[in-house]
N, C-alpha and C. Protein backbone atom coordinates (compact mmCIF):
# COMPACT_ATOMS: atom_id res chain seq x y z
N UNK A 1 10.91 -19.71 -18.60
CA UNK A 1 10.94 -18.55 -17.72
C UNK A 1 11.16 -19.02 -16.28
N UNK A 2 12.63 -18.49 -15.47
CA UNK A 2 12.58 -19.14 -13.93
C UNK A 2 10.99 -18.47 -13.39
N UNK A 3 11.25 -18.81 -12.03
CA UNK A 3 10.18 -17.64 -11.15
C UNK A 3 10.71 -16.68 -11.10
N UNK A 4 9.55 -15.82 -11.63
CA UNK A 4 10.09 -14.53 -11.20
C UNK A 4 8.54 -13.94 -11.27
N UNK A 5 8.27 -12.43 -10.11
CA UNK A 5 7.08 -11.96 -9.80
C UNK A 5 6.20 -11.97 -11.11
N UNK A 6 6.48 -11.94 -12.56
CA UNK A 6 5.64 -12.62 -13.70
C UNK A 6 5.31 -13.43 -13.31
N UNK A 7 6.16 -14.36 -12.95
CA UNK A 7 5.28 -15.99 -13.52
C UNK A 7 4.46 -16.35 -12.30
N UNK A 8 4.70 -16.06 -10.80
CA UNK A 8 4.83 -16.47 -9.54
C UNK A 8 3.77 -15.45 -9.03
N UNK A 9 3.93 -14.13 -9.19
CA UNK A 9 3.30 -12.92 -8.49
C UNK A 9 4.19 -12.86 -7.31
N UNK A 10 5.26 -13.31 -6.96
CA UNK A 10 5.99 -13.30 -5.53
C UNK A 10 7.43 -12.81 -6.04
N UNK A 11 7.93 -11.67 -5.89
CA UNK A 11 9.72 -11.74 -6.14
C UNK A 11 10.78 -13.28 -5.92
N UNK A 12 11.27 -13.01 -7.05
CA UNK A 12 12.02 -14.18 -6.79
C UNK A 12 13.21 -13.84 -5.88
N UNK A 13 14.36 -14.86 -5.25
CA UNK A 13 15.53 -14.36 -4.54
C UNK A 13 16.27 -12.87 -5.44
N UNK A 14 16.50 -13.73 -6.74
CA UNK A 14 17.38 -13.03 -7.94
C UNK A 14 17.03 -11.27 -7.76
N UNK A 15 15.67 -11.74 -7.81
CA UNK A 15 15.03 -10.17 -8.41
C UNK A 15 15.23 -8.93 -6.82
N UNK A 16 15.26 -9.59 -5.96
CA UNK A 16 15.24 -9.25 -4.27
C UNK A 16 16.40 -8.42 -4.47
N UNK A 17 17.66 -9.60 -4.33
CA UNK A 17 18.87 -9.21 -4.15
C UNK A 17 19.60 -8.08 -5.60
N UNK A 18 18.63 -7.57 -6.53
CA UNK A 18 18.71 -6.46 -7.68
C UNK A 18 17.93 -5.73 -7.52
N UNK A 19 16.95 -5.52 -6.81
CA UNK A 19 16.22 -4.20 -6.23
C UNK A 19 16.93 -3.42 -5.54
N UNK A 20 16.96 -2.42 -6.28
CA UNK A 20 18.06 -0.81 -5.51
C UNK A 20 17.00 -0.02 -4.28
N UNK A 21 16.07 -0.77 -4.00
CA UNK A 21 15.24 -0.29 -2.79
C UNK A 21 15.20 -0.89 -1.46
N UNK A 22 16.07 -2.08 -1.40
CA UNK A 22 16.38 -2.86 -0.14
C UNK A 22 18.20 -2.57 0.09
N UNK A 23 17.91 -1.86 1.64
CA UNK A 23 18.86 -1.82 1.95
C UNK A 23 20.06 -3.29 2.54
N UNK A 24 20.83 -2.65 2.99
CA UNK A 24 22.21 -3.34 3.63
C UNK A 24 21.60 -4.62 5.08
N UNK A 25 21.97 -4.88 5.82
CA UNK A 25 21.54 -6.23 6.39
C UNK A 25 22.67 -4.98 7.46
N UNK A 26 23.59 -4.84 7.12
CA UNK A 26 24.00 -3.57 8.16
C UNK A 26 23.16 -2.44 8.52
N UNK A 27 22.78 -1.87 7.54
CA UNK A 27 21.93 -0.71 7.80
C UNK A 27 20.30 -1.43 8.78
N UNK A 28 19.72 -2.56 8.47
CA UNK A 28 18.79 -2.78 8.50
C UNK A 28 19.01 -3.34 10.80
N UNK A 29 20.26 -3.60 11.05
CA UNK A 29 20.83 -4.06 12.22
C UNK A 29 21.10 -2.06 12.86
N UNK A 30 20.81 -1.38 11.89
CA UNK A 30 21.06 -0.12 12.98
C UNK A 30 19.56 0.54 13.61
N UNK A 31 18.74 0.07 12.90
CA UNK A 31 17.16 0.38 12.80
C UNK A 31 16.55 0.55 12.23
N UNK A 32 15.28 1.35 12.21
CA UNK A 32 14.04 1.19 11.19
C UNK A 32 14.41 1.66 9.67
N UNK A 33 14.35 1.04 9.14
CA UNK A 33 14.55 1.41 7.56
C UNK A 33 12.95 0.93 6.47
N UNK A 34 13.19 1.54 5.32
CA UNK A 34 12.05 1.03 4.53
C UNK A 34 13.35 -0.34 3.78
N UNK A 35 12.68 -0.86 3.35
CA UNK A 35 12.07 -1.86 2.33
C UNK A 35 11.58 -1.78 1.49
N UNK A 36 12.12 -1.55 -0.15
CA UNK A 36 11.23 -1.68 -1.31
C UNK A 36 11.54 -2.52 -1.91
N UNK A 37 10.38 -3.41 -1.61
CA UNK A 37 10.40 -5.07 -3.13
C UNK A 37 9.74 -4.63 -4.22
N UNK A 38 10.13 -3.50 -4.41
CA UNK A 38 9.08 -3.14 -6.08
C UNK A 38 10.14 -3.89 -7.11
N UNK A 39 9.93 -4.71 -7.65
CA UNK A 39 11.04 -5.34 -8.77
C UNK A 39 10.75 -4.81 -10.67
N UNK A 40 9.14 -4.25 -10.43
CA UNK A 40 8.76 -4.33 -11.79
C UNK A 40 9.06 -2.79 -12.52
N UNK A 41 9.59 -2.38 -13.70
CA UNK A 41 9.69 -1.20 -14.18
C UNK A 41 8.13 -0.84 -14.59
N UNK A 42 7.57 -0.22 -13.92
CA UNK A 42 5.98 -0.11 -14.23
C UNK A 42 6.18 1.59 -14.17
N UNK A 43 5.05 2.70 -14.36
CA UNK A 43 5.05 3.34 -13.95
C UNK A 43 4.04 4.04 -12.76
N UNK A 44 5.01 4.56 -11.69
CA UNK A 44 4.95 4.65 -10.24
C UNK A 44 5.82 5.42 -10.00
N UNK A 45 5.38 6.28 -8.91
CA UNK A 45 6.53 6.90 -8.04
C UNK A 45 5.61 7.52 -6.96
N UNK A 46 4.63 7.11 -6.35
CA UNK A 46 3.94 7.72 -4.98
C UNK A 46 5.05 7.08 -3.66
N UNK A 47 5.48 6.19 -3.80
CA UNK A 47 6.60 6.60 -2.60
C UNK A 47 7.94 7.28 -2.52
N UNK A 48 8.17 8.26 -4.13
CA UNK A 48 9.39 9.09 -3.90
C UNK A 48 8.21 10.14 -3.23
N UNK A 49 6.73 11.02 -3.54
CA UNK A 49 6.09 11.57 -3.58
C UNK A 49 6.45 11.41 -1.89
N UNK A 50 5.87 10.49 -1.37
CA UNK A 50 5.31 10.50 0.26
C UNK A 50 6.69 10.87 0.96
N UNK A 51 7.90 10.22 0.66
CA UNK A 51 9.32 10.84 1.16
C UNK A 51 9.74 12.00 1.21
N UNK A 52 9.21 12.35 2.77
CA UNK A 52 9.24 14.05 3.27
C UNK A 52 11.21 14.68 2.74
N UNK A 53 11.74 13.41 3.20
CA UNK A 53 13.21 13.70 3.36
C UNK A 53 14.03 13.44 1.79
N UNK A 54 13.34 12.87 1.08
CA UNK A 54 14.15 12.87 -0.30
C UNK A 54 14.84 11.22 -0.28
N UNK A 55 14.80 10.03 0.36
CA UNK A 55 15.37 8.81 0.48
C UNK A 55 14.99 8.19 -0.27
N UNK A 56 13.51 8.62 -1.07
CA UNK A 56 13.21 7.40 -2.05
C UNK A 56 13.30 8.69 -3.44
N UNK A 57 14.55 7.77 -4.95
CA UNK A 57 14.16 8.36 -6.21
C UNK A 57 13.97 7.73 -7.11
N UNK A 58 13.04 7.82 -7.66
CA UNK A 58 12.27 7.24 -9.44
C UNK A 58 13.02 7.76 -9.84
N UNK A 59 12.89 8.99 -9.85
CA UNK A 59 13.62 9.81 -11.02
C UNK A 59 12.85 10.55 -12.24
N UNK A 60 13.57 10.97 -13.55
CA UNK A 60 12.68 11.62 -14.69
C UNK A 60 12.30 10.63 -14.97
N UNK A 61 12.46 9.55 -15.30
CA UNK A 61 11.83 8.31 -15.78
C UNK A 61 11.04 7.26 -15.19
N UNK A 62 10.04 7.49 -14.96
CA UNK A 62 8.53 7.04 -13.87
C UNK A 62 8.63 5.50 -13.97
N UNK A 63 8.98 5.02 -14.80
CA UNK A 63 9.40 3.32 -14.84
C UNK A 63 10.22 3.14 -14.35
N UNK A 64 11.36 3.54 -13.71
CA UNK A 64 12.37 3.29 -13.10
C UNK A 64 12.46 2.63 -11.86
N UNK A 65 13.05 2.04 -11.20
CA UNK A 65 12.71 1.02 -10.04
C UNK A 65 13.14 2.36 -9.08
N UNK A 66 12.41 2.30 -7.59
CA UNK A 66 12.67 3.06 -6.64
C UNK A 66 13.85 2.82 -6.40
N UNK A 67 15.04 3.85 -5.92
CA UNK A 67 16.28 3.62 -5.03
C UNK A 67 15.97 4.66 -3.61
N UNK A 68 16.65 3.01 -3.03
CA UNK A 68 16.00 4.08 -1.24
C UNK A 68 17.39 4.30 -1.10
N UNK A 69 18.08 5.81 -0.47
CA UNK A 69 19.14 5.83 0.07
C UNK A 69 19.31 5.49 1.55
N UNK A 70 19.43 4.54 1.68
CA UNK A 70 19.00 4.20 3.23
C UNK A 70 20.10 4.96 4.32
N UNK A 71 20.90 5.53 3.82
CA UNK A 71 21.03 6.13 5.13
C UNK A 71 20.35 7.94 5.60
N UNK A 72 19.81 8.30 4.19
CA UNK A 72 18.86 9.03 4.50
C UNK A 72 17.45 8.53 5.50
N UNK A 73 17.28 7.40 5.04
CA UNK A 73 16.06 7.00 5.39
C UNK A 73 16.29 7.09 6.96
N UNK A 74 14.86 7.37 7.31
CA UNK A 74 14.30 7.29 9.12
C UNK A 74 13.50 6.34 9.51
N UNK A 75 13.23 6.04 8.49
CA UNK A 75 12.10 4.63 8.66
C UNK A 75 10.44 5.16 9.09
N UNK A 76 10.13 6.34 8.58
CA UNK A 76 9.06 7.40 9.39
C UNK A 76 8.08 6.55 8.96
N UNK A 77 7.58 5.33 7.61
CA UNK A 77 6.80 4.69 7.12
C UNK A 77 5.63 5.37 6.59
N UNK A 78 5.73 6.64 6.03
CA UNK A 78 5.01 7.21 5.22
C UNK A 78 4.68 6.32 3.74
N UNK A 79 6.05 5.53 3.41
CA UNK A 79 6.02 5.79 1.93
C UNK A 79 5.16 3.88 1.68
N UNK A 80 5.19 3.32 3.26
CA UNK A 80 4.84 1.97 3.32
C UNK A 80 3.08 2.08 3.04
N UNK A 81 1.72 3.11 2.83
CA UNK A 81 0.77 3.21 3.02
C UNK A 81 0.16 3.69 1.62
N UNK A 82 1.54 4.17 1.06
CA UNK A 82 1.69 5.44 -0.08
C UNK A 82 1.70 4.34 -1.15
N UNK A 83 2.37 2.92 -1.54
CA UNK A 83 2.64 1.86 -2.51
C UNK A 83 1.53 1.32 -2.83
N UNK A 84 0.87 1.58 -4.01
CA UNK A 84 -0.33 0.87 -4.42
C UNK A 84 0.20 -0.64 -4.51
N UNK A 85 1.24 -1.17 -4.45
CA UNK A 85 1.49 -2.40 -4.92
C UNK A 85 1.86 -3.21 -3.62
N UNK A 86 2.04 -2.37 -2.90
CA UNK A 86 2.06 -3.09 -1.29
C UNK A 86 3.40 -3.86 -1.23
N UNK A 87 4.25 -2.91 -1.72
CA UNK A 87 5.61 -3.44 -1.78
C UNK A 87 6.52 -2.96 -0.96
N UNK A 88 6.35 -1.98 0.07
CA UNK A 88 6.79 -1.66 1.17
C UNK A 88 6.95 -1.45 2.06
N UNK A 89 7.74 -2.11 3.02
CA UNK A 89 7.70 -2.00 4.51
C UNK A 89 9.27 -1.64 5.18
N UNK A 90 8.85 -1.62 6.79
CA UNK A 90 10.08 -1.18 6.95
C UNK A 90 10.39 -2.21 8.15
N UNK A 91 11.73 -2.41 7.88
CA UNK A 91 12.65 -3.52 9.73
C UNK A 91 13.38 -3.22 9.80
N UNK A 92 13.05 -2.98 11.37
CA UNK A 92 13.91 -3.01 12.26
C UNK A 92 14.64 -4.23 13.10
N UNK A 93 15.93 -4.17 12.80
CA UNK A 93 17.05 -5.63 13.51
C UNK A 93 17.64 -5.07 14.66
N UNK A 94 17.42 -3.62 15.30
CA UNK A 94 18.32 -2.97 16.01
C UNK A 94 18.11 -3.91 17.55
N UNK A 95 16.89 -4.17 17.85
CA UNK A 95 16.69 -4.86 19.40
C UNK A 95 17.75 -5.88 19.14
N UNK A 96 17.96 -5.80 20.81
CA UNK A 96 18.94 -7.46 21.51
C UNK A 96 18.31 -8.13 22.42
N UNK A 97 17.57 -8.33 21.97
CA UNK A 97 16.47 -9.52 22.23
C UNK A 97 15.98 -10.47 21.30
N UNK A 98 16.71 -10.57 20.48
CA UNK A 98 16.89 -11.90 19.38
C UNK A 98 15.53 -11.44 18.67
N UNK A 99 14.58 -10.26 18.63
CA UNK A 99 13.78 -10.14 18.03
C UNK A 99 14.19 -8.71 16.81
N UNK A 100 12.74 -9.14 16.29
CA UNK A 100 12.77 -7.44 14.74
C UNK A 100 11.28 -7.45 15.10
N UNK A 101 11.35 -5.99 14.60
CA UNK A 101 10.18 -5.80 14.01
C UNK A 101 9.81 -4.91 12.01
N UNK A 102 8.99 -5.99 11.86
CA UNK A 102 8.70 -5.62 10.72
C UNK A 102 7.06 -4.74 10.59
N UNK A 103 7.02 -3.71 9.96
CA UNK A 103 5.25 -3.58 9.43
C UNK A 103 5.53 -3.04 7.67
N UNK A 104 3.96 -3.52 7.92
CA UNK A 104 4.22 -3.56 6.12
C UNK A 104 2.40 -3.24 6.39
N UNK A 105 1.73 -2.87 5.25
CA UNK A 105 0.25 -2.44 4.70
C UNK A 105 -0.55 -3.57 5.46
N UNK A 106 -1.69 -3.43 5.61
CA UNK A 106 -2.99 -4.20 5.65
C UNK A 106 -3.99 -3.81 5.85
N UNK A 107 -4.99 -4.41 4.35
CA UNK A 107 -6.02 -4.24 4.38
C UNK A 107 -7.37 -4.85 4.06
N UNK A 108 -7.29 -5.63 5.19
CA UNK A 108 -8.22 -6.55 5.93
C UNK A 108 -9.25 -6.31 6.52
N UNK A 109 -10.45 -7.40 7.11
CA UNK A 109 -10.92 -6.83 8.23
C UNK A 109 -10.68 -8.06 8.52
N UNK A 110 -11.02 -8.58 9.64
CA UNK A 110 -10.75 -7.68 10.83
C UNK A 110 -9.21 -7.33 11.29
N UNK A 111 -9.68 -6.22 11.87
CA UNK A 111 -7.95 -5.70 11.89
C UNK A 111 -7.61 -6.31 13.19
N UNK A 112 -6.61 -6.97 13.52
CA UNK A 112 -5.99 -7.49 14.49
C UNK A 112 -5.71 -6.65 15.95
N UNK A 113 -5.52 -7.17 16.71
CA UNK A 113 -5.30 -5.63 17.79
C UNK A 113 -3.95 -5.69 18.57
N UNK A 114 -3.61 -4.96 19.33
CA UNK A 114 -1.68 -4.30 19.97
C UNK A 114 -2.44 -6.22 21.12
N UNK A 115 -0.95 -6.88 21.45
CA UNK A 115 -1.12 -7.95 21.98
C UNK A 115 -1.38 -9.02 21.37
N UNK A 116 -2.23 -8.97 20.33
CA UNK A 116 -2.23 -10.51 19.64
C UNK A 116 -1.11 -11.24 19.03
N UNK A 117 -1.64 -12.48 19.73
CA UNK A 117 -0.66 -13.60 18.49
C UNK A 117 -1.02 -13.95 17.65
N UNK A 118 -0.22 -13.86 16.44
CA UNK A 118 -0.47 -13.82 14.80
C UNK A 118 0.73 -14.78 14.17
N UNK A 119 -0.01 -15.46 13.20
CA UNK A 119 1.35 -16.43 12.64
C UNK A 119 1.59 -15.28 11.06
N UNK A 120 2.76 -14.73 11.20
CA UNK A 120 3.16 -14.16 9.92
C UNK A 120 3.44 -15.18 8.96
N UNK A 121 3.18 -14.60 7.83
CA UNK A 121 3.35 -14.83 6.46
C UNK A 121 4.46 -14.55 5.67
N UNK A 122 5.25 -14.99 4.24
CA UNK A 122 5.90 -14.69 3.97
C UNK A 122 5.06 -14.32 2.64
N UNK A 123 5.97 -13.49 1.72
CA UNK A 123 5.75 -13.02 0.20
C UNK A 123 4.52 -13.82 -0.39
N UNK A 124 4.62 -15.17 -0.16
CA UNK A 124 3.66 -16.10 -0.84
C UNK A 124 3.08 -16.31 -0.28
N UNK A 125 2.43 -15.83 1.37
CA UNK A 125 1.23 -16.14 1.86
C UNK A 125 1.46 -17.22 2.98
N UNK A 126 2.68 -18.21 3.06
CA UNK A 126 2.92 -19.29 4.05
C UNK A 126 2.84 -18.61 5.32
N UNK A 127 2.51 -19.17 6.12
CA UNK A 127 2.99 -19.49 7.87
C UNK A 127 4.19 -19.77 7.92
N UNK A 128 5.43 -18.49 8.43
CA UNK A 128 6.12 -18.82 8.63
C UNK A 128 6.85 -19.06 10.10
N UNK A 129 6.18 -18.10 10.67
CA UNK A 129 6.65 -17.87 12.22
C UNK A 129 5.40 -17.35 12.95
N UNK A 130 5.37 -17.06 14.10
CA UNK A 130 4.51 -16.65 15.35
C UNK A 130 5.17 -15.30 15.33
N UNK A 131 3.81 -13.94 15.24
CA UNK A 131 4.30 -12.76 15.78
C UNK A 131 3.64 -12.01 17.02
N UNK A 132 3.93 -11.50 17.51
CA UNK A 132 3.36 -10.43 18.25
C UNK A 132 2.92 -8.70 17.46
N UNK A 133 1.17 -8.52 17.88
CA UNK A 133 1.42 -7.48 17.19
C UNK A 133 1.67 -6.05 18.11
N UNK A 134 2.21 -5.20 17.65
CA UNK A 134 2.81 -4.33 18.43
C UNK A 134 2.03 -2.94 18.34
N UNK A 135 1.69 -2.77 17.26
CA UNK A 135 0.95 -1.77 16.99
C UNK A 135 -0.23 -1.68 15.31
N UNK A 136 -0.96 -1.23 15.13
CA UNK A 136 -2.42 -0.70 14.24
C UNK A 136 -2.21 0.19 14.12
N UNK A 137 -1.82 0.66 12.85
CA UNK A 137 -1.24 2.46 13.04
C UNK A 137 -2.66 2.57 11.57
N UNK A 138 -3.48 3.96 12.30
CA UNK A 138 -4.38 4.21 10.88
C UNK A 138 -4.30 5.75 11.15
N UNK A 139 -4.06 6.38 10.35
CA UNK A 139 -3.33 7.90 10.01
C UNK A 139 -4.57 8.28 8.98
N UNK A 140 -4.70 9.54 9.45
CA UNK A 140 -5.40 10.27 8.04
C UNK A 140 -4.61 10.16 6.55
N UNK A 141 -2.97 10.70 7.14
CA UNK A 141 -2.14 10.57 5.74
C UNK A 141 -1.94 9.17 5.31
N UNK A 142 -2.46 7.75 5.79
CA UNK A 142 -2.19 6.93 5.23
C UNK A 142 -3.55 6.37 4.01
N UNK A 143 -4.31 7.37 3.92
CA UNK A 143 -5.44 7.16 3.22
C UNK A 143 -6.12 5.74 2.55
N UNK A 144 -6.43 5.45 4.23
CA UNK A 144 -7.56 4.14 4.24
C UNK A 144 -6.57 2.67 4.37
N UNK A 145 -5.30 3.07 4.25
CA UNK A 145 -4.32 1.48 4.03
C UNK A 145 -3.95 1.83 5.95
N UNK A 146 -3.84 0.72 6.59
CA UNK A 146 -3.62 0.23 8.20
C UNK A 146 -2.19 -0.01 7.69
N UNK A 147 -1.55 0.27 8.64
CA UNK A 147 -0.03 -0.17 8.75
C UNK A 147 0.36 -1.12 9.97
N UNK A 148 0.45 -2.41 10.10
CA UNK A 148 0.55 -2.69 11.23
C UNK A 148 2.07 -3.45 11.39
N UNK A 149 2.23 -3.17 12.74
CA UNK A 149 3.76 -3.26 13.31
C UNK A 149 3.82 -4.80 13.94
N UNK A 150 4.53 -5.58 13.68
CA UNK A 150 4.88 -6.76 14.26
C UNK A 150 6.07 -7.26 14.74
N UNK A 151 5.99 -7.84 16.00
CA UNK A 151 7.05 -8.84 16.47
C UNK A 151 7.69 -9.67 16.06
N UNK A 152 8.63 -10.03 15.35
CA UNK A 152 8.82 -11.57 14.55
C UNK A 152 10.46 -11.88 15.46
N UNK A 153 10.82 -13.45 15.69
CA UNK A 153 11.69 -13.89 15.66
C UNK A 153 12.75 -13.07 14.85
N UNK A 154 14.21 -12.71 15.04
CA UNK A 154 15.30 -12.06 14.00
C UNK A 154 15.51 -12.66 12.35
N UNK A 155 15.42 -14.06 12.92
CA UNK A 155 15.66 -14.57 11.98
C UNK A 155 14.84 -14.78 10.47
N UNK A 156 13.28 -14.08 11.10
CA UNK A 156 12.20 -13.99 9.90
C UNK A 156 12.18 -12.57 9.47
N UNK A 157 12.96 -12.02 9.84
CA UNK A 157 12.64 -10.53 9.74
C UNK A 157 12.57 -10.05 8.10
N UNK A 158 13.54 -10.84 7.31
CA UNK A 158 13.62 -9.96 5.91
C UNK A 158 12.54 -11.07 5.27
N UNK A 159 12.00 -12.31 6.57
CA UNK A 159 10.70 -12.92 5.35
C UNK A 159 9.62 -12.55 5.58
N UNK A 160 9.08 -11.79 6.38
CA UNK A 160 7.72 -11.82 7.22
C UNK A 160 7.23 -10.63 6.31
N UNK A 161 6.32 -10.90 5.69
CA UNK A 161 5.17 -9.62 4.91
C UNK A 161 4.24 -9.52 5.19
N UNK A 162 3.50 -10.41 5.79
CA UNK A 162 2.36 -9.76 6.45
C UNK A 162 1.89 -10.90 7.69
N UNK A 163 0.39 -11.38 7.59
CA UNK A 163 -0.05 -12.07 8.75
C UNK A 163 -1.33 -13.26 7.84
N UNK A 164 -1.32 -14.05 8.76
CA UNK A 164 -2.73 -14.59 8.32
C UNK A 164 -3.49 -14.18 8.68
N UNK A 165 -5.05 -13.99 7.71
CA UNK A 165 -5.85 -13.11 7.60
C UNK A 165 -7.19 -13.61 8.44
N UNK A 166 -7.36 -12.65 9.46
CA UNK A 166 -8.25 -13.53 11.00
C UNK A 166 -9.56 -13.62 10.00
N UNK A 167 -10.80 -14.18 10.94
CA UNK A 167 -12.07 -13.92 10.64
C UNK A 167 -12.63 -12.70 11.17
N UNK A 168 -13.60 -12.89 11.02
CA UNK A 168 -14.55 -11.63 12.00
C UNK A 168 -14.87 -11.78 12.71
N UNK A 169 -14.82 -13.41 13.09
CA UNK A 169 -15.01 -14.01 14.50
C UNK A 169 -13.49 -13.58 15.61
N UNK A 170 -12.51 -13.48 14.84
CA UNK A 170 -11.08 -13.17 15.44
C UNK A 170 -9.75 -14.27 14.96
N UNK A 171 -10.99 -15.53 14.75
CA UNK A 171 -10.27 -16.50 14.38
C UNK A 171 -9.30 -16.83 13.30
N UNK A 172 -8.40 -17.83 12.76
CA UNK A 172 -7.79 -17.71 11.54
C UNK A 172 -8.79 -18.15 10.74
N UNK A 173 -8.32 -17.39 9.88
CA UNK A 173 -9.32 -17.75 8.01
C UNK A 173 -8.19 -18.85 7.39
N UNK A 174 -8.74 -19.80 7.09
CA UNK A 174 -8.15 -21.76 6.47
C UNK A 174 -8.35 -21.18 5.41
């Protein structure tokens, strides 16, 4: 069996680049879009549910992998809080300032705050880059999941999933 989110728990490239829920590298350079790494036919569909506008469809068949139509999409990040599997986020490539921003779920404590420096993570948990965080978004409609917004270099943008996870002191958790 290669890697694949079976064997690994992490999407493999293969499985990335065959998910009908990640948009264009064009679309993703015009602005905020979602991101769905859901790779597994499970059954799910709370982020066609949370999609006010109709951009994300399962379909009649609840196993079906999400398809985002991304140029419907607004990037409003409803449907990023809504994924029990924490498989969605949304980036933005539109700045010219050699930066993106990505946010994706977290639910941690301690929650990080707008200004900190944070070394993001990729799929598997590595340190990949230094972010800035930009925003802590906690919504009634996001029921109890934090959405937080980050700074990353351009070039980490389609790797960065989340952050390393501080202490309660503020510090990083080893």
């Amino acid at each position: 069996m290669r890697d694949s989110v079976l064997k690994t728990g992490v999407p493999s490239p293969e499985e990335l680049v065959a998910c009908p829920g990640v948009p264009s590298e064009d679309r993703m350079n015009k602005g905020r879009v979602a991101v769905i790494e859901c790779v597994q036919e499970i059954p799910c569909n709370p982020c066609e549910e949370a999609c006010k506008i109709g951009a994300i469809t399962v379909g009649e068949q609840i196993t079906s992998l999400p398809v985002l139509d991304s140029e419907k999409c607004t990037g409003c990040g409803l449907c990023v809080p809504g994924c029990p599997g924490l498989a969605i986020f949304i980036v933005d490539k539109s700045r010219e300032d050699g930066q993106a921003v990505v946010e994706f779920p977290f639910e941690y404590v301690p929650l990080p705050q707008i200004g900190d420096s944070v070394r993001a993570v990729n799929r598997g948990g590595e340190v990949i880059c230094d972010g800035e965080v930009l925003a802590v978004k906690q919504h009634k409609a996001y029921h109890g999941t934090t959405v937080i917004s980050l700074l990353v270099p351009m070039e980490y943008a389609n790797h960065v999933r989340g952050l390393k996870r501080l202490t309660r002191e503020g510090g990083e958790q080893t």
